[in-house]
PDB file of N, CA and C in Angstrom:
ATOM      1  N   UNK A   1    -107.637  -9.614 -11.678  1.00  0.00           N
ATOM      2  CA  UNK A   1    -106.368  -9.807 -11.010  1.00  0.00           C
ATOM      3  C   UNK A   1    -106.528  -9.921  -9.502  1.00  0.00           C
ATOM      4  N   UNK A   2    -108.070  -9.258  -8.694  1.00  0.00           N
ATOM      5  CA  UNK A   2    -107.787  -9.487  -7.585  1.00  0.00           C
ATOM      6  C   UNK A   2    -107.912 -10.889  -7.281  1.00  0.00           C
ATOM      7  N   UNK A   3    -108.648 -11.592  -7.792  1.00  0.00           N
ATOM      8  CA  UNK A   3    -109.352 -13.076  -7.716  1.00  0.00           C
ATOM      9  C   UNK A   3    -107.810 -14.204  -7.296  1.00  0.00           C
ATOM     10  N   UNK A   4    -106.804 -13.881  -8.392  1.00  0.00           N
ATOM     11  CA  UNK A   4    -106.073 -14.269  -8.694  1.00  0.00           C
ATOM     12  C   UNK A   4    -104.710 -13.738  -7.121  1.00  0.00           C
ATOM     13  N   UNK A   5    -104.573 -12.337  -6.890  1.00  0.00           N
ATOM     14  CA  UNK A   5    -103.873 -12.106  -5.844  1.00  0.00           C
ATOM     15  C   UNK A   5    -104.402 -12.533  -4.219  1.00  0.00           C
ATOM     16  N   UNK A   6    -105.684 -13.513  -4.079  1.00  0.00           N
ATOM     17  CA  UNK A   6    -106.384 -13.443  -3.027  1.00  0.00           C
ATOM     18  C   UNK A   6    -105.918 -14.792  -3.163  1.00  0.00           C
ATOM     19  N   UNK A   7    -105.787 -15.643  -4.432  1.00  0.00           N
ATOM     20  CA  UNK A   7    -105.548 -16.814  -4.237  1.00  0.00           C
ATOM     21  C   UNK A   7    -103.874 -17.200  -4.079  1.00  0.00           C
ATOM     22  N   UNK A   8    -103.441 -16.450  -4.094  1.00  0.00           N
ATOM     23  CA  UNK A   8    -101.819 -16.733  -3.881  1.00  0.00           C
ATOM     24  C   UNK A   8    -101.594 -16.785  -2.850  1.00  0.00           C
ATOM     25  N   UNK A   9    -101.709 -15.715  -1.861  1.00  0.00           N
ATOM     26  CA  UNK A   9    -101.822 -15.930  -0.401  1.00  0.00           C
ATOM     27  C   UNK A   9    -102.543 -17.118   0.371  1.00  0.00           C
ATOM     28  N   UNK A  10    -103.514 -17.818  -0.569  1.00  0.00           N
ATOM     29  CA  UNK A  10    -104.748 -18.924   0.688  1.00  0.00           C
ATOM     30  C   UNK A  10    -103.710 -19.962   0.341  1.00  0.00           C
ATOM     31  N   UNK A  11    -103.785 -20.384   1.807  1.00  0.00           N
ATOM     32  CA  UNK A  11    -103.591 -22.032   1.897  1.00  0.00           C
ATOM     33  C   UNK A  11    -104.306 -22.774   1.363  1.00  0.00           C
ATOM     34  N   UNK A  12    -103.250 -24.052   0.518  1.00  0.00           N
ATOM     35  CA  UNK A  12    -104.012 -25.306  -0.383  1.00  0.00           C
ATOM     36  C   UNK A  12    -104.150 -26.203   1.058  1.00  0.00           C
ATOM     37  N   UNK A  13    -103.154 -26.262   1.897  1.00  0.00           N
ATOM     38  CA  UNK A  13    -102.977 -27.427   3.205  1.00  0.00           C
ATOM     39  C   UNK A  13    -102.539 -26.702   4.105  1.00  0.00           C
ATOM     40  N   UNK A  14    -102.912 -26.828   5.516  1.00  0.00           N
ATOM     41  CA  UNK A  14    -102.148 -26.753   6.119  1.00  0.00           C
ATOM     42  C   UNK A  14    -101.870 -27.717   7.866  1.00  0.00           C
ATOM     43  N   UNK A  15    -100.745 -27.902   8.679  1.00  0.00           N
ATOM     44  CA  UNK A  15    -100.388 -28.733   9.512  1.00  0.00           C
ATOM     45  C   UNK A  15     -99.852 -27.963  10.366  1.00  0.00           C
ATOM     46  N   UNK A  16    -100.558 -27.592  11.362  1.00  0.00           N
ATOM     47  CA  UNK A  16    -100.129 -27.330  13.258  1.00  0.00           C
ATOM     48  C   UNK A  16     -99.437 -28.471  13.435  1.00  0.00           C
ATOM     49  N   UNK A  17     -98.259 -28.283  14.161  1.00  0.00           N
ATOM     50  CA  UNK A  17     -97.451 -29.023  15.262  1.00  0.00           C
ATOM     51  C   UNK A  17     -97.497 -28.026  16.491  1.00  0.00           C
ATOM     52  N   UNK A  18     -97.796 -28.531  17.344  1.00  0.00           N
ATOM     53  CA  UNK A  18     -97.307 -28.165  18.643  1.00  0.00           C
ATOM     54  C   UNK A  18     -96.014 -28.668  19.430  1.00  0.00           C
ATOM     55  N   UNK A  19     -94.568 -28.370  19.806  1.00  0.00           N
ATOM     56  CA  UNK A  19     -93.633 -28.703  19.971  1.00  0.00           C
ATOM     57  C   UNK A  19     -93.037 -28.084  21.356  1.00  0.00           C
ATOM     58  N   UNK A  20     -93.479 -28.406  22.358  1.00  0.00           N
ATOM     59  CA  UNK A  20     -92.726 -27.423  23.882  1.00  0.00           C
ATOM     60  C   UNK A  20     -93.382 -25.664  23.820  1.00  0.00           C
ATOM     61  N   UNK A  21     -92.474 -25.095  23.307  1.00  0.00           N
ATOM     62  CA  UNK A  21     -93.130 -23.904  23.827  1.00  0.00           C
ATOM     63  C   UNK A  21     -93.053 -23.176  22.621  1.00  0.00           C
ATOM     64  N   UNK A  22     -92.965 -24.087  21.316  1.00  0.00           N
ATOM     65  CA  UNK A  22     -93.126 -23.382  20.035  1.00  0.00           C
ATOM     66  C   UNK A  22     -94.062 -24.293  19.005  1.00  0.00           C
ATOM     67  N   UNK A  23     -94.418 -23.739  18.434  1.00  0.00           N
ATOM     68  CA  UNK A  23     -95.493 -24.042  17.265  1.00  0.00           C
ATOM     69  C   UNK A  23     -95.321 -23.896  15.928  1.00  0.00           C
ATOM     70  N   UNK A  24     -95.124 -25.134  15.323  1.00  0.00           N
ATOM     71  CA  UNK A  24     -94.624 -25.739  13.946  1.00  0.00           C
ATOM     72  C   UNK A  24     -96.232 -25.240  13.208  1.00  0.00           C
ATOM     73  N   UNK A  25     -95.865 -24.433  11.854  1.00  0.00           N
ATOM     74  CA  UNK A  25     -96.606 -24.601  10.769  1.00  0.00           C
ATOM     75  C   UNK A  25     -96.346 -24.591   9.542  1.00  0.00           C
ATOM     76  N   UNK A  26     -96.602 -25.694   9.039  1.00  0.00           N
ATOM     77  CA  UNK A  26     -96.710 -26.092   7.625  1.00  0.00           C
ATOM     78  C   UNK A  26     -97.219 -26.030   6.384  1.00  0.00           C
ATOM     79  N   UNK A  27     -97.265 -24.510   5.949  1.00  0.00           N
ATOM     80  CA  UNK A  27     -98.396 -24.382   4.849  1.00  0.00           C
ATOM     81  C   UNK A  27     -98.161 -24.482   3.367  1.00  0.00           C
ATOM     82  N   UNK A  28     -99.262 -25.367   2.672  1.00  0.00           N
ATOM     83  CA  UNK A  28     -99.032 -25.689   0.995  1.00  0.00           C
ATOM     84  C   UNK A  28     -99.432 -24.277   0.735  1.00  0.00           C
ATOM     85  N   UNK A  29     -98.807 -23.587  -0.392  1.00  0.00           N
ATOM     86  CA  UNK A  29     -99.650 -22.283  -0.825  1.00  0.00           C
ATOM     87  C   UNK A  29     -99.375 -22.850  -2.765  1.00  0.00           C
ATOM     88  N   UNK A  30    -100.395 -22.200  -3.364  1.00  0.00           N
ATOM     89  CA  UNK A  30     -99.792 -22.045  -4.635  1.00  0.00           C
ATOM     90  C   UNK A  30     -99.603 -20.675  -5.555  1.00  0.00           C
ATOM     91  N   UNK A  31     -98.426 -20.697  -6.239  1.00  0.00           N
ATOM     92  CA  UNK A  31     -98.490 -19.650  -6.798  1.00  0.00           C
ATOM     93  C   UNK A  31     -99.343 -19.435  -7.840  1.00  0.00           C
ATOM     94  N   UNK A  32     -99.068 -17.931  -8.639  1.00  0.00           N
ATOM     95  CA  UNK A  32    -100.357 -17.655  -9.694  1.00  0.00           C
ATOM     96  C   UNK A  32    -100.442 -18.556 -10.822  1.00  0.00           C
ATOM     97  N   UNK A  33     -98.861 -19.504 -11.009  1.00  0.00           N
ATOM     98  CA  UNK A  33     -99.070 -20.475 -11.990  1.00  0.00           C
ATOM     99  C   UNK A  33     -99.525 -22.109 -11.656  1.00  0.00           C
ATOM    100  N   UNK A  34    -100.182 -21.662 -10.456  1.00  0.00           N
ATOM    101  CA  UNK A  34    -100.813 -23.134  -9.396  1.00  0.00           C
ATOM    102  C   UNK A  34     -99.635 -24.123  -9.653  1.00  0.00           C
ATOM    103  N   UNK A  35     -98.257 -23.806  -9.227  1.00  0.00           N
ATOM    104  CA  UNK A  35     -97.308 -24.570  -8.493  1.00  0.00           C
ATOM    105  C   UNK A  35     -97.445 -24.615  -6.843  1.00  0.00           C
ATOM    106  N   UNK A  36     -97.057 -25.420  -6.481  1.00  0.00           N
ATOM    107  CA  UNK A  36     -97.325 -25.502  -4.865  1.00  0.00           C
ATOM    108  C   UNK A  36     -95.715 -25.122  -4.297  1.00  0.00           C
ATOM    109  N   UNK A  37     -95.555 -24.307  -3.133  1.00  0.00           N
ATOM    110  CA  UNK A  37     -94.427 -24.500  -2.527  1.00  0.00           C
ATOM    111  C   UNK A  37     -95.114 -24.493  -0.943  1.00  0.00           C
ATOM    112  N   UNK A  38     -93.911 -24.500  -0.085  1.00  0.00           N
ATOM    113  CA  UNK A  38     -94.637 -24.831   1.508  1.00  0.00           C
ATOM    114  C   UNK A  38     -93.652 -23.901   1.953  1.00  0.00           C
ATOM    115  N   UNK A  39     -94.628 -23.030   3.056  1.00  0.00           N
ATOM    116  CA  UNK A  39     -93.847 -22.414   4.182  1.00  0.00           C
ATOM    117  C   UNK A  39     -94.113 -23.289   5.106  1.00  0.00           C
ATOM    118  N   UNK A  40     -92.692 -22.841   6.056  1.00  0.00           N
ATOM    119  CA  UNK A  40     -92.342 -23.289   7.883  1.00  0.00           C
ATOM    120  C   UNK A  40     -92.176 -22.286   8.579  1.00  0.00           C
ATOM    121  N   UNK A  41     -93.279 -22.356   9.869  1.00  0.00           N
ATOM    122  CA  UNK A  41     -93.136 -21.109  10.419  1.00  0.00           C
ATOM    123  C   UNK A  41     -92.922 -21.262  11.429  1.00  0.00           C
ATOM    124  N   UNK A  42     -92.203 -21.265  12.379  1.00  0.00           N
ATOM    125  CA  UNK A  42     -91.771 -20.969  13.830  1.00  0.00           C
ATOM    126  C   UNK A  42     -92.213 -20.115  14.486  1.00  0.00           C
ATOM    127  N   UNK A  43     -93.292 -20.466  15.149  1.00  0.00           N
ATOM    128  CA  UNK A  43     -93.812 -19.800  16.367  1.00  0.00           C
ATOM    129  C   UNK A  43     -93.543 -19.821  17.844  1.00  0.00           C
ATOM    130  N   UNK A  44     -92.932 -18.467  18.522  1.00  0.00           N
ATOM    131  CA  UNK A  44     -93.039 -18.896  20.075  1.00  0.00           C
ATOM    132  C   UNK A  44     -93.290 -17.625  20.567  1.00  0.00           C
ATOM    133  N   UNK A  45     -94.187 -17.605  21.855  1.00  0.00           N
ATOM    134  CA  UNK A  45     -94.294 -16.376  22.353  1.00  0.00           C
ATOM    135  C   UNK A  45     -93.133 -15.827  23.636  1.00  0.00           C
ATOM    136  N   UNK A  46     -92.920 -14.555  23.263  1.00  0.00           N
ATOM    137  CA  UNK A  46     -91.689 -14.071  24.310  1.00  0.00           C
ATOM    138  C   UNK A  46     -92.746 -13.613  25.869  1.00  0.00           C
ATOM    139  N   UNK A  47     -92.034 -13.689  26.506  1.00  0.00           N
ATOM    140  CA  UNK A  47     -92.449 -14.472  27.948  1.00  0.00           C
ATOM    141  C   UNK A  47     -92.832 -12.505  28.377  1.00  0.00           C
ATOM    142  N   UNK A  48     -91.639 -11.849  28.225  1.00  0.00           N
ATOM    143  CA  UNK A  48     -91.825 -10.728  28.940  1.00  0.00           C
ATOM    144  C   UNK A  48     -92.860  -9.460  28.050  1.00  0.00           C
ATOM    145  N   UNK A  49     -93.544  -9.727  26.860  1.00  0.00           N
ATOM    146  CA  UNK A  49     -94.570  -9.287  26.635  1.00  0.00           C
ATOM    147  C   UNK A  49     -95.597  -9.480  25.634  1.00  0.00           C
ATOM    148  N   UNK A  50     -95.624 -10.938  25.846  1.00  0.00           N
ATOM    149  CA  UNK A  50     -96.456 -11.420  25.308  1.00  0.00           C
ATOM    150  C   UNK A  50     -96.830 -12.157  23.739  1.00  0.00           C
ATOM    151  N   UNK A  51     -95.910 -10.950  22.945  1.00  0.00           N
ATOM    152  CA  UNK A  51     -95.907 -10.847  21.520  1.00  0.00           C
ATOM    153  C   UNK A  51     -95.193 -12.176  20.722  1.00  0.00           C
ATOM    154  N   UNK A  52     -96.071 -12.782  20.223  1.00  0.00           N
ATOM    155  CA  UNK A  52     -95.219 -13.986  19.181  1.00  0.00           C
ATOM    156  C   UNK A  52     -93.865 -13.645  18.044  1.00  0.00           C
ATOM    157  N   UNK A  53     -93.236 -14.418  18.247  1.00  0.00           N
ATOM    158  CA  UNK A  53     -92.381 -14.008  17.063  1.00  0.00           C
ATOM    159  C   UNK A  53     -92.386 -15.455  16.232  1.00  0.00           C
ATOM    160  N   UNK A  54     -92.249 -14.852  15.273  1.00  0.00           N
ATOM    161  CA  UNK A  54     -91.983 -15.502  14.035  1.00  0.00           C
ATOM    162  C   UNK A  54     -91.593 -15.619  13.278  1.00  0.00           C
ATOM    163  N   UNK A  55     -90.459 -16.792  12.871  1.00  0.00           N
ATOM    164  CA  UNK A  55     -89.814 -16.901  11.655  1.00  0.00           C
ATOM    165  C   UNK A  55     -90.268 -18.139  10.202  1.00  0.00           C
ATOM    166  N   UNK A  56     -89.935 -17.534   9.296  1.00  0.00           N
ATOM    167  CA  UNK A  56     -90.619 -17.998   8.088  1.00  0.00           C
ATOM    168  C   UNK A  56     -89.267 -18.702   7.197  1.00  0.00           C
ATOM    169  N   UNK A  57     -89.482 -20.148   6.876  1.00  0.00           N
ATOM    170  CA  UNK A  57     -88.860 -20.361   5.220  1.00  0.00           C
ATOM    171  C   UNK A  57     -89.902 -20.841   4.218  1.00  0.00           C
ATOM    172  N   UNK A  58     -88.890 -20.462   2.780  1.00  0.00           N
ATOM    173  CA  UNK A  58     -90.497 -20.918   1.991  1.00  0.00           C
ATOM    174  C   UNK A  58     -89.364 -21.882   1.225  1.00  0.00           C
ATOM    175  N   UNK A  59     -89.964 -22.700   1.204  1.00  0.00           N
ATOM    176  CA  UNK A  59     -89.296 -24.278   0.273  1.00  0.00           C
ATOM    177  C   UNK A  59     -89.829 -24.579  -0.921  1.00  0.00           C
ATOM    178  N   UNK A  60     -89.317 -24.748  -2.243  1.00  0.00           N
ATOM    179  CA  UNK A  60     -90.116 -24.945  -3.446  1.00  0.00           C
ATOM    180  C   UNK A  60     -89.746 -26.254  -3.932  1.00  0.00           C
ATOM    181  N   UNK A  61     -90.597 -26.584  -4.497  1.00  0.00           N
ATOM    182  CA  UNK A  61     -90.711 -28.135  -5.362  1.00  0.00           C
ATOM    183  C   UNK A  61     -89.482 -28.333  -5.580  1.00  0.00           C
ATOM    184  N   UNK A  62     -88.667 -27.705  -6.473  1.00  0.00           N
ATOM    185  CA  UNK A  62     -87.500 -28.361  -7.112  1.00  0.00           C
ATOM    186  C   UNK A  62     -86.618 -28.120  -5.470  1.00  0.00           C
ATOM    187  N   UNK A  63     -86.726 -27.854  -4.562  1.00  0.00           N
ATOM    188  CA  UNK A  63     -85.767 -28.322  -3.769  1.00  0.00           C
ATOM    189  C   UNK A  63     -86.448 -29.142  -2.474  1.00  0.00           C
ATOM    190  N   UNK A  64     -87.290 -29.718  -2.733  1.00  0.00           N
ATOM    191  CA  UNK A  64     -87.872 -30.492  -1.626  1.00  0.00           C
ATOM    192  C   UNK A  64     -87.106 -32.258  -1.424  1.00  0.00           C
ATOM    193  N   UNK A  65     -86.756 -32.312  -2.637  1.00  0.00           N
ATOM    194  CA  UNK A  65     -85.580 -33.551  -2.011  1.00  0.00           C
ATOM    195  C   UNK A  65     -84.719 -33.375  -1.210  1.00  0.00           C
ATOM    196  N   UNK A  66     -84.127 -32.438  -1.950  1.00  0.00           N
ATOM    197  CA  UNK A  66     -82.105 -31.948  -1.221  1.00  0.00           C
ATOM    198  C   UNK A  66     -82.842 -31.518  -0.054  1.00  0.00           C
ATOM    199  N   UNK A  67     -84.040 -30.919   0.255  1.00  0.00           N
ATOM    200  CA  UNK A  67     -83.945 -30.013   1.285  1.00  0.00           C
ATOM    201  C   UNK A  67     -84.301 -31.463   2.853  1.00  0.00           C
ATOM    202  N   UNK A  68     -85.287 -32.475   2.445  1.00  0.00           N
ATOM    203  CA  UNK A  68     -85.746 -33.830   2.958  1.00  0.00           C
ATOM    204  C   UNK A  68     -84.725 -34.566   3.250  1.00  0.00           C
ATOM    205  N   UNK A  69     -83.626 -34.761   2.023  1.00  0.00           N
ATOM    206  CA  UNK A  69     -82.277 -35.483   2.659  1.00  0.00           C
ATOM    207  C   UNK A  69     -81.391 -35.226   4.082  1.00  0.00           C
ATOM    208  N   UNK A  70     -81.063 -33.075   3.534  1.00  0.00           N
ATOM    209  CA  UNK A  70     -79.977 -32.851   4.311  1.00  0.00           C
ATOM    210  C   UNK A  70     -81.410 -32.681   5.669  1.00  0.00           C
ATOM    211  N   UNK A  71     -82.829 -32.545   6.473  1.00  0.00           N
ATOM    212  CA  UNK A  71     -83.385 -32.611   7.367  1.00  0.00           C
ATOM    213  C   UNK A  71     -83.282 -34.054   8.062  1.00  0.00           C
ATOM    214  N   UNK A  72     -83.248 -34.923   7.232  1.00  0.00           N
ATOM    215  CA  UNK A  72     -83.313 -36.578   7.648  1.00  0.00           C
ATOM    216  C   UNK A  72     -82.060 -36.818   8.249  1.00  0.00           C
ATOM    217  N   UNK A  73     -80.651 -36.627   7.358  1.00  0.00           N
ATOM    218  CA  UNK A  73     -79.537 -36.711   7.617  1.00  0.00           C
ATOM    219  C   UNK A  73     -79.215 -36.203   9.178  1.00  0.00           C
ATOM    220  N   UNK A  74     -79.418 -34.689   8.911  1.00  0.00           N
ATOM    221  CA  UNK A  74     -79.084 -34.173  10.510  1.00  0.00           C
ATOM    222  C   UNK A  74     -79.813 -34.845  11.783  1.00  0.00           C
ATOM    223  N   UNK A  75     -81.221 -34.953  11.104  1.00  0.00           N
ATOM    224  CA  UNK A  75     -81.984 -35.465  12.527  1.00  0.00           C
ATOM    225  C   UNK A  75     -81.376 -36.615  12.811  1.00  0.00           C
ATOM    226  N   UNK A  76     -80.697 -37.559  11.974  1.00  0.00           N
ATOM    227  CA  UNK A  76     -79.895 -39.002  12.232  1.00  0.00           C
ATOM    228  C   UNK A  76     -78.772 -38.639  13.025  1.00  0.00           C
ATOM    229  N   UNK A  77     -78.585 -37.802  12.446  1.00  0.00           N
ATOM    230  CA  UNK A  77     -77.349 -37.401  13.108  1.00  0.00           C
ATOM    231  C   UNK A  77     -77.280 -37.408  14.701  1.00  0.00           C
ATOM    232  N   UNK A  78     -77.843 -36.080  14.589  1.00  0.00           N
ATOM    233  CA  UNK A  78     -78.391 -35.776  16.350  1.00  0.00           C
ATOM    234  C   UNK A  78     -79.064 -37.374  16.919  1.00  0.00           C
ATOM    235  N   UNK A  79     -80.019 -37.733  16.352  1.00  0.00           N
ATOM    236  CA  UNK A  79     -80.303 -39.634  17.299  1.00  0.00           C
ATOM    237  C   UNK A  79     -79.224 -39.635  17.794  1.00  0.00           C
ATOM    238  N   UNK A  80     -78.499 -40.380  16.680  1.00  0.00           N
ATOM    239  CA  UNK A  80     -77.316 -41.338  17.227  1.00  0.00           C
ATOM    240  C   UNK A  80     -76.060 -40.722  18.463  1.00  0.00           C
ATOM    241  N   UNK A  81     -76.027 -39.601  18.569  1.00  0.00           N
ATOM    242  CA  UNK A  81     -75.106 -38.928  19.124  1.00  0.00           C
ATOM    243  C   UNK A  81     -75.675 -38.771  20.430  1.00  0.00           C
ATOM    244  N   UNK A  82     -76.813 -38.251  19.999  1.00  0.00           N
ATOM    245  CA  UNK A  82     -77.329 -38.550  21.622  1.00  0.00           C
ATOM    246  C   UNK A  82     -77.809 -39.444  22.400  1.00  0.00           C
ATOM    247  N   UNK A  83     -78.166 -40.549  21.558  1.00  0.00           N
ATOM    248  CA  UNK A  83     -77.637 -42.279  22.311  1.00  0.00           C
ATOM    249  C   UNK A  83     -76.585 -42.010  22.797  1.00  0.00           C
ATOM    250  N   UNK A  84     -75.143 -41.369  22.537  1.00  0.00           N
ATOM    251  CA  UNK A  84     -74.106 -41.754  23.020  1.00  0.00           C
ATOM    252  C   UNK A  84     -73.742 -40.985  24.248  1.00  0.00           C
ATOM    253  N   UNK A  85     -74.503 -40.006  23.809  1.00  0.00           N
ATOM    254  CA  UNK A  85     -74.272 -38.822  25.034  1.00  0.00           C
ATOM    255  C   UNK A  85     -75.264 -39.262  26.774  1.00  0.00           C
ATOM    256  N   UNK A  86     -76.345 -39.746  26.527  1.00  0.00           N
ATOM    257  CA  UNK A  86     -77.244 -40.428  27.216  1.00  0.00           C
ATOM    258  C   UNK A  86     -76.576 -41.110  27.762  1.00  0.00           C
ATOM    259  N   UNK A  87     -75.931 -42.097  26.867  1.00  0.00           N
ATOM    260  CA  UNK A  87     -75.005 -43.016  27.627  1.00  0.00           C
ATOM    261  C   UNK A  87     -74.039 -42.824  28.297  1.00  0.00           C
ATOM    262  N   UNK A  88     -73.013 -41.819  28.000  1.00  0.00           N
ATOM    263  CA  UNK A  88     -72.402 -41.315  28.719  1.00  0.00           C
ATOM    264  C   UNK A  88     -72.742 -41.015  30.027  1.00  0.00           C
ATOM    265  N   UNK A  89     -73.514 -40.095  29.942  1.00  0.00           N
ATOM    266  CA  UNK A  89     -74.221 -39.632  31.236  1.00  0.00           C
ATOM    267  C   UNK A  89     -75.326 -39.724  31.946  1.00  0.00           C
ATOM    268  N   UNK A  90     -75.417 -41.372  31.864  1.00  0.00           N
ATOM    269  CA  UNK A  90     -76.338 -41.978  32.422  1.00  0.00           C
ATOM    270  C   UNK A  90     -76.638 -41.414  33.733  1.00  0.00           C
ATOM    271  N   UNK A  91     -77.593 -41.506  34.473  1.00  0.00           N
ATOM    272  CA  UNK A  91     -77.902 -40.959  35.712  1.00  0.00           C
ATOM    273  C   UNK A  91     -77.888 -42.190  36.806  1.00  0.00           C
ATOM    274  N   UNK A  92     -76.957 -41.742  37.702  1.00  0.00           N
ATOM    275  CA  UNK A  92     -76.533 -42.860  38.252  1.00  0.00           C
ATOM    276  C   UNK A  92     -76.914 -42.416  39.812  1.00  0.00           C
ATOM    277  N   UNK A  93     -78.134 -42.682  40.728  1.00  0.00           N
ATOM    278  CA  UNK A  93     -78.709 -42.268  42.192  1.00  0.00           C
ATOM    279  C   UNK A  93     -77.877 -42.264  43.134  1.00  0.00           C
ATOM    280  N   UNK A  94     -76.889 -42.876  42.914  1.00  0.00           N
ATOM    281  CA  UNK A  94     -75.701 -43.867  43.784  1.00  0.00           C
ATOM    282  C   UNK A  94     -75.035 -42.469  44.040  1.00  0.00           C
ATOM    283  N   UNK A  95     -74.318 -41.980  43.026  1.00  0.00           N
ATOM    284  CA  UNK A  95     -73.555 -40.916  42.853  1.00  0.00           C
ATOM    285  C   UNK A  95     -73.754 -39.740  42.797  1.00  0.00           C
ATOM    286  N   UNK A  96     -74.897 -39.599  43.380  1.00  0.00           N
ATOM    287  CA  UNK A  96     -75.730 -37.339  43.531  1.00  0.00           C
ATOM    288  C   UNK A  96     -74.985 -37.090  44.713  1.00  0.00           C
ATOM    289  N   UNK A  97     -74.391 -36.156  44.531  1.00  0.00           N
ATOM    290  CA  UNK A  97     -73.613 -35.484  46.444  1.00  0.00           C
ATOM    291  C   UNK A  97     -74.629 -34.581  47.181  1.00  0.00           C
ATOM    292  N   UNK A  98     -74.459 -34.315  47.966  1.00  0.00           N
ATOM    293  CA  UNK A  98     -75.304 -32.970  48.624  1.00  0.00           C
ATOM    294  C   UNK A  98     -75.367 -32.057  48.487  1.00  0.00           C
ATOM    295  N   UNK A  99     -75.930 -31.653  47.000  1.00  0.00           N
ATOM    296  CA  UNK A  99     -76.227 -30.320  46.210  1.00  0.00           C
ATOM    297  C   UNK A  99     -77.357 -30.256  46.589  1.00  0.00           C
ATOM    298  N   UNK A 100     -78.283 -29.244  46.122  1.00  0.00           N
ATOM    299  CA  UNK A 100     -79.283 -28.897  45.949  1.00  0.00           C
ATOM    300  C   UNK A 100     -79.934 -29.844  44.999  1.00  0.00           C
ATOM    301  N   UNK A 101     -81.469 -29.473  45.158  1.00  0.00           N
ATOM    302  CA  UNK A 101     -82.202 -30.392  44.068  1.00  0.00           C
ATOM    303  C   UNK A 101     -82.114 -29.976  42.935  1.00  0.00           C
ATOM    304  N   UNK A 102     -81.321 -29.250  42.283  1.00  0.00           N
ATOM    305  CA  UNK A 102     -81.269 -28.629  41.172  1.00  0.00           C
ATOM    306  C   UNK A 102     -79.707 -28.970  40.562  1.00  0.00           C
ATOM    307  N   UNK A 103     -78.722 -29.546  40.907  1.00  0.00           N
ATOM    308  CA  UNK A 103     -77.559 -29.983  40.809  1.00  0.00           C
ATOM    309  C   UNK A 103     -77.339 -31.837  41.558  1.00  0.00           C
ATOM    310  N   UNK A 104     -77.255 -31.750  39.955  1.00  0.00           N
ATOM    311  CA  UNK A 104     -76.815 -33.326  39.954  1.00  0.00           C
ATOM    312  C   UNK A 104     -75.472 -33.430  40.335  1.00  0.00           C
ATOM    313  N   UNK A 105     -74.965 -35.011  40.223  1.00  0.00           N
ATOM    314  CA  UNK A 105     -73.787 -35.352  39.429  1.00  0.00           C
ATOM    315  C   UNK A 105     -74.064 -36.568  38.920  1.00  0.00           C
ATOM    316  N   UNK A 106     -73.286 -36.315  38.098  1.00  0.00           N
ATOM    317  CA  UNK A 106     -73.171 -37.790  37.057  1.00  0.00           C
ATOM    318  C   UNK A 106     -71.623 -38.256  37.054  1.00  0.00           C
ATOM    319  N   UNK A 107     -72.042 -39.713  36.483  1.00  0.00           N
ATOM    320  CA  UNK A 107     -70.732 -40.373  36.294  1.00  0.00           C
ATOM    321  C   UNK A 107     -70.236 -40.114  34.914  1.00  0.00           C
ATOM    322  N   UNK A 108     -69.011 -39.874  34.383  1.00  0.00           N
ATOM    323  CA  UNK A 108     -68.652 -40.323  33.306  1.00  0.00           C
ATOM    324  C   UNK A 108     -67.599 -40.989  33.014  1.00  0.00           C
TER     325      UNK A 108
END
């Protein structure tokens, strides 16, 4: 049985993303009946001491469609909206007042 509990825990695959100031991981694991499911782990380290935190989902076969649709869907989502928002608030040189370099203005 230990053979078997050492192998539940090992990764079949796994995929680093690096993303800004957090770190995407993607791991195939299989269970004891060698089905595969995948964790996502969210990594970022907190600034004031150091320590990573981390959050975990675990996704299984029978929901890796629904789960691919509603991820695709939203990320479409967010695109298109923020084409519009971009557009909106295009950055226009013409129109910065005498703020600081840290305060714009924009047109809308």
């Amino acid at each position: 049985m230990g053979d078997y509990d050492n192998k539940e825990r090992e990764e079949v695959f796994s995929k680093k993303v690096r993303a800004g100031k957090r770190t995407y991981f993607f791991d195939v694991k299989a269970t004891r009946s060698n089905d595969y499911y995948v964790t996502i782990t969210e990594s970022k380290k907190r600034l004031e001491d150091g320590v990573f935190i981390k959050h975990k989902i675990f996704l299984y076969k029978e929901d890796f469609e629904k789960f691919a649709e509603g991820l695709t869907e939203t990320v479409d989502y967010i695109k298109s909206q923020q084409e519009v928002v971009e557009k909106r608030y295009e950055y226009n040189p013409d129109h910065v007042s005498n703020k600081s370099d840290d305060e714009f203005s924009f047109d809308v």
